[in-house]
Protein backbone atom coordinates (compact mmCIF):
# COMPACT_ATOMS: atom_id res chain seq x y z
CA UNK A 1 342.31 59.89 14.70
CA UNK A 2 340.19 62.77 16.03
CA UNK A 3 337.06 61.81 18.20
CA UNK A 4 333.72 63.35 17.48
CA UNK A 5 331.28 64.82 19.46
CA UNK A 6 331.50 66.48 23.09
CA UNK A 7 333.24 64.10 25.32
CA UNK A 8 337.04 64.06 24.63
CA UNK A 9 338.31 63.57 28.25
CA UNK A 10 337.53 62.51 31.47
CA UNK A 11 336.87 66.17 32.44
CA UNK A 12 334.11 66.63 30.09
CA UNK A 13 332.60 63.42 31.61
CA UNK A 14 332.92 65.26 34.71
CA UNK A 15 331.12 68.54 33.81
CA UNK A 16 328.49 66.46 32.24
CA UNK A 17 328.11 64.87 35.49
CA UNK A 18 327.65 67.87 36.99
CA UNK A 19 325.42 69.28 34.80
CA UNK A 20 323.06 66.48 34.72
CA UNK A 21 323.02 65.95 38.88
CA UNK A 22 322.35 69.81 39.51
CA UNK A 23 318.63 69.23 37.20
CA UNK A 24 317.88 66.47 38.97
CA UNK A 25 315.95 66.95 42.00
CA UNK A 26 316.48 63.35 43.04
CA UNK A 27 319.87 61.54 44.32
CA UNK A 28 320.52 58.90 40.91
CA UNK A 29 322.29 55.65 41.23
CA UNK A 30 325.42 55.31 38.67
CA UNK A 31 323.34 53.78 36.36
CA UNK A 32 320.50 56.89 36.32
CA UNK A 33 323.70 58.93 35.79
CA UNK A 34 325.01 57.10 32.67
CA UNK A 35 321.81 57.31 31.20
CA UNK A 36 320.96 60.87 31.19
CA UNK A 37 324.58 61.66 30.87
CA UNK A 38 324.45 59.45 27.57
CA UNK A 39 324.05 61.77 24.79
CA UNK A 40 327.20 61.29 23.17
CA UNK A 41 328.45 58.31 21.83
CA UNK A 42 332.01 59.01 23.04
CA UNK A 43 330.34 58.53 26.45
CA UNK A 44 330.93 54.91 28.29
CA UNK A 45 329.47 53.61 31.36
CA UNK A 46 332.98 52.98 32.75
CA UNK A 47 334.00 56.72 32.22
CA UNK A 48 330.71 57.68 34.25
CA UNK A 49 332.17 54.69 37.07
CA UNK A 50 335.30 56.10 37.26
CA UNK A 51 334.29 60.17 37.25
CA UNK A 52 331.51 59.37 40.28
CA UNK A 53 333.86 57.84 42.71
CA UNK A 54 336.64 60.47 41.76
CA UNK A 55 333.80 63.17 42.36
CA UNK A 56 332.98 62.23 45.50
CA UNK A 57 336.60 62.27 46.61
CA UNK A 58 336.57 65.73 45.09
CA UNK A 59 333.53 66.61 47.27
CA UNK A 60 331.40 67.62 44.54
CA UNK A 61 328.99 64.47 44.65
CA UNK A 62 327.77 62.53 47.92
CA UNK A 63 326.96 59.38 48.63
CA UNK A 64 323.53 58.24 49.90
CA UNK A 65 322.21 55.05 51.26
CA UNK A 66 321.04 52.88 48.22
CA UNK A 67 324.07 53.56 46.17
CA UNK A 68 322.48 56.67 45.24
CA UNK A 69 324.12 60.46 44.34
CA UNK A 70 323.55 63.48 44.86
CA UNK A 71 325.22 66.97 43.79
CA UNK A 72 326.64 68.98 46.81
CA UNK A 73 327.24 72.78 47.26
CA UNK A 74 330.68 72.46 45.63
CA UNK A 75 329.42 70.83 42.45
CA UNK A 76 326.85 73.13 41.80
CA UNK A 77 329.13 76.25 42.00
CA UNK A 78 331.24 74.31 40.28
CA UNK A 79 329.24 73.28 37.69
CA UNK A 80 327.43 77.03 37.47
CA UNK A 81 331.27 77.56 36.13
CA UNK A 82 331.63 74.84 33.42
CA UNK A 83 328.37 74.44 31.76
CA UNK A 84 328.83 76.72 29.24
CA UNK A 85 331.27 74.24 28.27
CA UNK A 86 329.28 71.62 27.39
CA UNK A 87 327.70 71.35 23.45
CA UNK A 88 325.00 73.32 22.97
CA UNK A 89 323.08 69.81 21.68
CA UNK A 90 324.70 67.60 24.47
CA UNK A 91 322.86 69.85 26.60
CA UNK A 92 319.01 70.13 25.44
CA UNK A 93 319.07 66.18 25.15
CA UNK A 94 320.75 66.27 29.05
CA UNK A 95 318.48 68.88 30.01
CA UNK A 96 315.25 66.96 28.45
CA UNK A 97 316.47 63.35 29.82
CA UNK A 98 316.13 64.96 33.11
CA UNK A 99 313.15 66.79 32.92
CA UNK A 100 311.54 62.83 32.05
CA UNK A 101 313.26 61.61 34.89
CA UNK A 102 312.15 64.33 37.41
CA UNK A 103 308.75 63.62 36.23
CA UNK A 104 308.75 59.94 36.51
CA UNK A 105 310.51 60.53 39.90
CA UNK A 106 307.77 62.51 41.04
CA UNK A 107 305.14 60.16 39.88
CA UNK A 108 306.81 57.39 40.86
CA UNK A 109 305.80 59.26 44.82
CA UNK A 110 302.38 59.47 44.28
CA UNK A 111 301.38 55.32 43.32
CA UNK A 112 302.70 53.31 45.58
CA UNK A 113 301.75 49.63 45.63
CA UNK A 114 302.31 46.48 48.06
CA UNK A 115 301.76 42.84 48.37
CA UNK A 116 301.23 41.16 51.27
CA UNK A 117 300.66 37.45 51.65
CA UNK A 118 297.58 36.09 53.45
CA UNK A 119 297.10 33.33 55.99
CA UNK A 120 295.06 31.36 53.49
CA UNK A 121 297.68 31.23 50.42
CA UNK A 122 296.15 34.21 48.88
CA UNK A 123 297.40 37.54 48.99
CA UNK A 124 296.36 41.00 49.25
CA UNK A 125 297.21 43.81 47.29
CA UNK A 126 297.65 47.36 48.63
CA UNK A 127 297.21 50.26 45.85
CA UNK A 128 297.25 53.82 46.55
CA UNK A 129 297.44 57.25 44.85
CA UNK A 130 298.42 60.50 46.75
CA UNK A 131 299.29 64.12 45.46
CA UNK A 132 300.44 66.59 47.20
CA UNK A 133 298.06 67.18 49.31
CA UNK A 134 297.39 63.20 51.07
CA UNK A 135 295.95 60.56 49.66
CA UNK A 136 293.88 60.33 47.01
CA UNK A 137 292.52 56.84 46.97
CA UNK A 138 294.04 53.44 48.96
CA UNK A 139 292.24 50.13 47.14
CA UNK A 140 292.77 46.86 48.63
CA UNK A 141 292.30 43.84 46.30
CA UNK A 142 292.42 40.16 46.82
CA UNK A 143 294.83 38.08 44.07
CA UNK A 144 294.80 34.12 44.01
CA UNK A 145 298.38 33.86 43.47
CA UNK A 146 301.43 35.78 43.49
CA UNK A 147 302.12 35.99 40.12
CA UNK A 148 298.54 38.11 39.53
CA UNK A 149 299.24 40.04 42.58
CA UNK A 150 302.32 41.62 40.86
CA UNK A 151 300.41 42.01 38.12
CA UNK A 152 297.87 43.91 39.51
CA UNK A 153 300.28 45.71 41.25
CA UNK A 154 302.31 46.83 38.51
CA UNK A 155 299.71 47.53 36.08
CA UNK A 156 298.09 49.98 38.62
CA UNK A 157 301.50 51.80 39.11
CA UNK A 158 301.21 52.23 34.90
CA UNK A 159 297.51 53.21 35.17
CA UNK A 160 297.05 54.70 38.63
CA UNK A 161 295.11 57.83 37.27
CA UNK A 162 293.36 56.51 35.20
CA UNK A 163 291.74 53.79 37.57
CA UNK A 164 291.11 56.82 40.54
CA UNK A 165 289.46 58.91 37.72
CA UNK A 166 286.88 56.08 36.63
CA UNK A 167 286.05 55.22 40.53
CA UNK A 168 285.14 59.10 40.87
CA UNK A 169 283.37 59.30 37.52
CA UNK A 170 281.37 56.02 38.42
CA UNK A 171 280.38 56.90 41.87
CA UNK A 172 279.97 60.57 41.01
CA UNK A 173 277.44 59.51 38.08
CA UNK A 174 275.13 57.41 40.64
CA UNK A 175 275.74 60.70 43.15
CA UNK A 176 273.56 62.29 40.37
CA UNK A 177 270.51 60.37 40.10
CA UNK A 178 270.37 60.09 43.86
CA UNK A 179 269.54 64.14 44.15
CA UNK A 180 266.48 63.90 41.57
């Protein structure tokens, strides 16, 4: 029985690989990988487990701290070689997978958030937002209990921007009637 779509063989796992780790601007764990690699259902996650270890063997991947990957000078000539190989479609929905995942890499740099336990049972919660310049904003707020305190935390990491914009809006707006 013939299989459909682009991945037939280990190799095209490979050049998939490849492809997907020389967009990224970020070392991936195995599991990053498999997802923007998955745009073909004759992709598994144990082909992508097998092909990463073999690739770093090969040289053309390295291994980071964290279980992470990245794509070394090898890969990307070799992969600069192959691409053309890869379906034309297999490729835009690679090619946009990583473009979301270089974005929410990048973002993911700017909000960073931290919880600290307090003396009295409480805890505090750290929130800041930086670009590339420094930091934007640091807020430190008080929680009762754990539980809200990752709350808060996480719901600032969704809404970062947001919450810096309305601070600067709201101050900026009493600025005004201050000068009349």
């Amino acid at each position: 029985m013939q299989r459909l779509g682009f991945i037939h063989d280990m190799m095209d796992v490979k050049v998939l690989i490849l492809f997907v780790t020389s967009r990224s601007g970020y070392p991936m764990t195995c599991q990053e990988i498999y997802e923007l690699c998955y745009q073909d259902d004759c992709l598994s996650y144990f082909d992508v487990c097998t092909a990463i270890p073999e690739m770093v063997k090969s040289g053309h991947l390295r291994t980071l701290e964290g279980e992470r990957y990245e794509i070394t000078e090898k890969g990307k000539e070799t992969g600069t070689l192959t691409e053309d190989s890869i379906a034309f479609t297999v490729k835009q929905r690679a090619e946009n997978a990583v473009a979301r995942f270089n974005r929410q890499m990048r973002r993911s740099s700017f909000v960073k958030t931290q919880v600290i336990p307090r003396a009295n049972g409480d805890y505090s919660v750290i929130l800041s937002l930086d670009d590339e310049a420094g930091n934007l904003m640091t807020l430190e707020l008080v929680a009762p209990d754990q539980r809200q305190a990752v709350r808060l935390s996480r719901l600032f990491e969704k809404k970062a921007e947001a919450v810096y914009s309305l601070t600067m809006a709201e101050l900026l707006d009493d600025e005004d009637s201050l000068e009349d």
